[in-house]
N, C-alpha and C. Protein backbone atom coordinates (compact mmCIF):
# COMPACT_ATOMS: atom_id res chain seq x y z
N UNK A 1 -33.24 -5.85 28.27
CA UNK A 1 -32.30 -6.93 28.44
C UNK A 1 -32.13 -7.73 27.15
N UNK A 2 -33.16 -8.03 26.52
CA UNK A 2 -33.65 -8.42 25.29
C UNK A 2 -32.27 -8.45 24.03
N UNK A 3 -32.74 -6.50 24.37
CA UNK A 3 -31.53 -5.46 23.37
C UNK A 3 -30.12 -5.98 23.43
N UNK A 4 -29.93 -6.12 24.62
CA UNK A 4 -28.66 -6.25 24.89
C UNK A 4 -27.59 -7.31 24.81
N UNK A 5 -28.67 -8.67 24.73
CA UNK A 5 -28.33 -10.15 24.85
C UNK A 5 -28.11 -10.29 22.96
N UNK A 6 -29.17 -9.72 22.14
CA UNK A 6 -28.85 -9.99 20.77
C UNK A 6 -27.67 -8.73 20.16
N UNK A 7 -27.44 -7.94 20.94
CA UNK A 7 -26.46 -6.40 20.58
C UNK A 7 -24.81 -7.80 20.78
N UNK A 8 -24.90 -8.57 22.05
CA UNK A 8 -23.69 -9.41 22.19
C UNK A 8 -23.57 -10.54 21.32
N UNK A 9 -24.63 -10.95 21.07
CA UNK A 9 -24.83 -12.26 20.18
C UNK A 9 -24.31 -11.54 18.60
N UNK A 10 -24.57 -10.35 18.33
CA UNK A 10 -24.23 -10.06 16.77
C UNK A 10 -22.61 -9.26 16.85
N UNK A 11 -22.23 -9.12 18.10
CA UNK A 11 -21.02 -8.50 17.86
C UNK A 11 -20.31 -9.91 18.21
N UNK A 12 -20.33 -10.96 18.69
CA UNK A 12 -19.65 -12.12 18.82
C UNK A 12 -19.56 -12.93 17.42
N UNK A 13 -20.32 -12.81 16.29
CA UNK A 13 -20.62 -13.29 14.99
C UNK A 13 -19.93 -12.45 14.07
N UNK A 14 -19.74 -10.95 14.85
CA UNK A 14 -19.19 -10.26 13.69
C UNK A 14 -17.67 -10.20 13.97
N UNK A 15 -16.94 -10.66 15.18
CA UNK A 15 -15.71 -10.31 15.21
C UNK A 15 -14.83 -11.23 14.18
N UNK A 16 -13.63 -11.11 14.45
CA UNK A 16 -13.07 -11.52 13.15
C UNK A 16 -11.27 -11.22 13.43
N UNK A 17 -10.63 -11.89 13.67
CA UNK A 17 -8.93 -11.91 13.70
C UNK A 17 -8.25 -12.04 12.17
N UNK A 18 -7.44 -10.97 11.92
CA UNK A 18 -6.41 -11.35 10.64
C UNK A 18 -5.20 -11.56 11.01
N UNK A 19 -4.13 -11.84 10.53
CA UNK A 19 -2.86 -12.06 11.01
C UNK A 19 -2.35 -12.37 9.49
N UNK A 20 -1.24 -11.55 9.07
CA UNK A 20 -0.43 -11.55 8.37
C UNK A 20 1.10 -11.37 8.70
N UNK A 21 1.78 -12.88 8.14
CA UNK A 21 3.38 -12.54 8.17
C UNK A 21 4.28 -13.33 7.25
N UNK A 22 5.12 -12.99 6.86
CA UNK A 22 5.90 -13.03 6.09
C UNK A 22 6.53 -14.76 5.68
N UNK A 23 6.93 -15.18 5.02
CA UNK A 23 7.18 -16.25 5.12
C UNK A 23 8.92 -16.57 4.69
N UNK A 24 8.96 -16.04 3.21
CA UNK A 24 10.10 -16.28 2.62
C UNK A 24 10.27 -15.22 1.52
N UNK A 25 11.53 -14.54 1.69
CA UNK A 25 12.17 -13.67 0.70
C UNK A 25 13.37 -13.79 0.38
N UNK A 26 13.58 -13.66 -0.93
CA UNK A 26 14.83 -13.96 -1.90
C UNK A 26 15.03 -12.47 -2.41
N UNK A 27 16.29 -12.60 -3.01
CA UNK A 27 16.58 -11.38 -3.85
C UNK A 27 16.24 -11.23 -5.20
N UNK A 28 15.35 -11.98 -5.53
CA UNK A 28 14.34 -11.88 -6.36
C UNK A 28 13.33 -10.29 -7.13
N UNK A 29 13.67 -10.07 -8.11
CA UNK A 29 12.71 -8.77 -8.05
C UNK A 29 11.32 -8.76 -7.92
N UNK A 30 10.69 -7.79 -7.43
CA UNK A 30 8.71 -8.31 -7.50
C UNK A 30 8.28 -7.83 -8.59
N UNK A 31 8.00 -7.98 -9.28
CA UNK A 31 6.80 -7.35 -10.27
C UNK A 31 5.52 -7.66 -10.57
N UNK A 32 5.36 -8.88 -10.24
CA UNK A 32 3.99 -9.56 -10.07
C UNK A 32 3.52 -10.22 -9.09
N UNK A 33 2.38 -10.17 -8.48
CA UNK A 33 1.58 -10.54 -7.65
C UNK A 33 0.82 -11.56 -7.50
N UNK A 34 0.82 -12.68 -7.03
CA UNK A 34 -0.43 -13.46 -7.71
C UNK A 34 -0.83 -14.36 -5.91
N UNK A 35 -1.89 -14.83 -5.71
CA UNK A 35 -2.39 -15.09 -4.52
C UNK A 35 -2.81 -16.65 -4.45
N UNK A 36 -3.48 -17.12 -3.77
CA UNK A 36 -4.44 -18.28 -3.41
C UNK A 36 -5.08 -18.29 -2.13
N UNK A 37 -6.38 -18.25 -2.45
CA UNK A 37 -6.99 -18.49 -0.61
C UNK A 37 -8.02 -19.63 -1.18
N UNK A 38 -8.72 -20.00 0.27
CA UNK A 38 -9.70 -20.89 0.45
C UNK A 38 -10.03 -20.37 2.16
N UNK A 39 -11.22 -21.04 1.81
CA UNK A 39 -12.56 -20.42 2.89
C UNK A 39 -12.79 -22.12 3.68
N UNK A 40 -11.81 -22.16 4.61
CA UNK A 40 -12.50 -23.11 5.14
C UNK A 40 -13.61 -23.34 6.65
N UNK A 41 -14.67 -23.87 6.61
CA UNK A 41 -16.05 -24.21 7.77
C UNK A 41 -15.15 -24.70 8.87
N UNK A 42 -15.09 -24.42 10.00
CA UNK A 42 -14.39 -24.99 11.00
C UNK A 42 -13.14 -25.22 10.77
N UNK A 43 -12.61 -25.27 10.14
CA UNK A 43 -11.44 -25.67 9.61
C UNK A 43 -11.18 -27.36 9.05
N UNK A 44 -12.07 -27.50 8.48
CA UNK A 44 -12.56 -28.89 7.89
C UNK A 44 -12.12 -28.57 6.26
N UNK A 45 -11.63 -29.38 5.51
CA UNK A 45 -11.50 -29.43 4.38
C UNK A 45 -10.19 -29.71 4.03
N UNK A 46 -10.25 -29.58 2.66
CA UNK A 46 -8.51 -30.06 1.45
C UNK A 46 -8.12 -28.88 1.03
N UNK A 47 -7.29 -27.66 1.97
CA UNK A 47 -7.02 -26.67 0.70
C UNK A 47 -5.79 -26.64 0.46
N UNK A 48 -5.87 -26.25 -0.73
CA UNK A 48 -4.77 -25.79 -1.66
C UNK A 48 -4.18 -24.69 -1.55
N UNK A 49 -3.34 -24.86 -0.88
CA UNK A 49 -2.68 -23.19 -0.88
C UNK A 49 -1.11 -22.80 -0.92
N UNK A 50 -0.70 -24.28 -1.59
CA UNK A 50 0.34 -24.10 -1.57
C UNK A 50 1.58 -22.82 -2.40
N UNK A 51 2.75 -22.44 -2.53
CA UNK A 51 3.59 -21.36 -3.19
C UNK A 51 3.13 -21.86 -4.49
N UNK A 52 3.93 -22.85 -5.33
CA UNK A 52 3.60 -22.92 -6.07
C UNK A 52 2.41 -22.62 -7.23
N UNK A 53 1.07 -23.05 -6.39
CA UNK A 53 -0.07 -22.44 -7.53
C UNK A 53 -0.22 -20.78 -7.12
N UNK A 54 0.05 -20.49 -6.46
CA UNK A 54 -0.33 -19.05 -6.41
C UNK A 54 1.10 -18.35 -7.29
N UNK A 55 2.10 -19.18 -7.50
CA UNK A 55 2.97 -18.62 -8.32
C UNK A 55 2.71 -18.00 -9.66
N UNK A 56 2.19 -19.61 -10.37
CA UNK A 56 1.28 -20.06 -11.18
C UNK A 56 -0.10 -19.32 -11.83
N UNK A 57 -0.57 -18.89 -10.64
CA UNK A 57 -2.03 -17.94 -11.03
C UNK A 57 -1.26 -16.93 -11.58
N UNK A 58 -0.28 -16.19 -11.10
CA UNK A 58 0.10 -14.87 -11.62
C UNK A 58 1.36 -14.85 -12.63
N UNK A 59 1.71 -16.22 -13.10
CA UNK A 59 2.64 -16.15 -14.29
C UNK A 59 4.12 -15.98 -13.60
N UNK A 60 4.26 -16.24 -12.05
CA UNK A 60 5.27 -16.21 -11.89
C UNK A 60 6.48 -17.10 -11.71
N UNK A 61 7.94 -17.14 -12.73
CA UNK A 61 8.82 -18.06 -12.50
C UNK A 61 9.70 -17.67 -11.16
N UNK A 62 10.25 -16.53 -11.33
CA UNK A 62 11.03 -16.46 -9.67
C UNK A 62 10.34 -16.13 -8.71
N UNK A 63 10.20 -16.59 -7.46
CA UNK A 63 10.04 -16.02 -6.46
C UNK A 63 10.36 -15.02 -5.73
N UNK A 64 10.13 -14.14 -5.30
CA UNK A 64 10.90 -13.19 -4.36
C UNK A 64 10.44 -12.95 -2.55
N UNK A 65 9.27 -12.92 -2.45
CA UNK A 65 8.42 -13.16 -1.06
C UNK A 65 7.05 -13.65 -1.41
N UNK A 66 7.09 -14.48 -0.22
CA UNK A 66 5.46 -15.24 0.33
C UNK A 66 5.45 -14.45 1.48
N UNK A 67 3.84 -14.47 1.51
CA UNK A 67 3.47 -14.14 2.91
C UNK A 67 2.23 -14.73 3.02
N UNK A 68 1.49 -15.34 4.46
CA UNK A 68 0.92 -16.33 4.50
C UNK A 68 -0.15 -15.15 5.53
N UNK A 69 -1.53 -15.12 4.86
CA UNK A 69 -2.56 -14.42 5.95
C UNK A 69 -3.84 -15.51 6.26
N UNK A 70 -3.83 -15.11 7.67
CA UNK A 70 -5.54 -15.93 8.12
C UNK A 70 -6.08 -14.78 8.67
N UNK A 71 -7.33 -15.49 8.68
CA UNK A 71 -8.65 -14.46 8.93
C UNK A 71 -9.22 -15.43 9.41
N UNK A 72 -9.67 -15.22 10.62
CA UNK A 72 -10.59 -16.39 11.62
C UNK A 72 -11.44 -15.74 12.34
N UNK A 73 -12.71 -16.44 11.68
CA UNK A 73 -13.97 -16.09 12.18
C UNK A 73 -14.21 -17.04 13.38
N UNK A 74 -15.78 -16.82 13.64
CA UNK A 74 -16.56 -17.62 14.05
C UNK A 74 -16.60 -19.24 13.43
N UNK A 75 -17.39 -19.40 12.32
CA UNK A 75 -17.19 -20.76 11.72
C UNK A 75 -16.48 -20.98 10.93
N UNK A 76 -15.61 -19.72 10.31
CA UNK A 76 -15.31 -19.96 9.22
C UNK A 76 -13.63 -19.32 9.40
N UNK A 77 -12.37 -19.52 8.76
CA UNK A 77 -11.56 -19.25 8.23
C UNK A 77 -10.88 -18.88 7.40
N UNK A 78 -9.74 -18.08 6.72
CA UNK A 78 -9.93 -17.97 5.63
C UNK A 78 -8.11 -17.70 5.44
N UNK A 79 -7.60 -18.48 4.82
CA UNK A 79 -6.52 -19.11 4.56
C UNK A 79 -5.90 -18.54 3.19
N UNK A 80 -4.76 -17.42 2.68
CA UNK A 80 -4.25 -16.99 1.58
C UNK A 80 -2.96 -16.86 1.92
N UNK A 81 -2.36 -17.35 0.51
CA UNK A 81 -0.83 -17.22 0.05
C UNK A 81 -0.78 -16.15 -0.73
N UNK A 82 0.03 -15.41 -0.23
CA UNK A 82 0.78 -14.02 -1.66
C UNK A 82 2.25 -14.48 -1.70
N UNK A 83 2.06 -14.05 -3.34
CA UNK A 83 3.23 -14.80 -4.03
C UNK A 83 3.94 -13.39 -4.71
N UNK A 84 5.22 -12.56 -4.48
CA UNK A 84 5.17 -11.49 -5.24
C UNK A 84 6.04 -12.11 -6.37
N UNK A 85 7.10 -11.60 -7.03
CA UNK A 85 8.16 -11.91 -7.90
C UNK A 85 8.27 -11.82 -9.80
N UNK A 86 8.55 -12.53 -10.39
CA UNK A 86 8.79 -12.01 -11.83
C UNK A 86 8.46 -13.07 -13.17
């Protein structure tokens, strides 16, 4: 019984939801990629994740698509912008 109670306890710690979708696309060409995430505890904190700096990380002036992914754990979350464009 033992087995079985910690076999549920570690598959309840290990599950994990992603969800990715699209946000905004222009006719913009892609050629570069550039991202931003943050890891937030409960969902407690200041993040930054706005288009702009993830534009920014990857040198990009036009935009062409965002797409916005979460990953939700147990305590934790995990919050990224993709930025494609030129």
């Amino acid at each position: 019984m033992k087995k079985i109670l910690i076999l549920a306890c570690v598959a309840i710690f290990a599950t994990s939801c992603t969800i990715t979708y699209p946000g905004t696309a222009t006719g913009n060409k892609a050629t570069k990629t550039g991202e931003t995430k943050e890891k937030l505890f409960l969902g407690l904190g200041n993040a930054n994740l706005g288009v702009e700096t993830a534009a920014k990380n990857a040198g990009i002036t036009k935009v062409a698509t965002v797409d916005y992914a979460v990953k939700a754990g147990l305590f934790f979350t995990t919050y990224t912008v993709i930025v494609t464009g030129n």
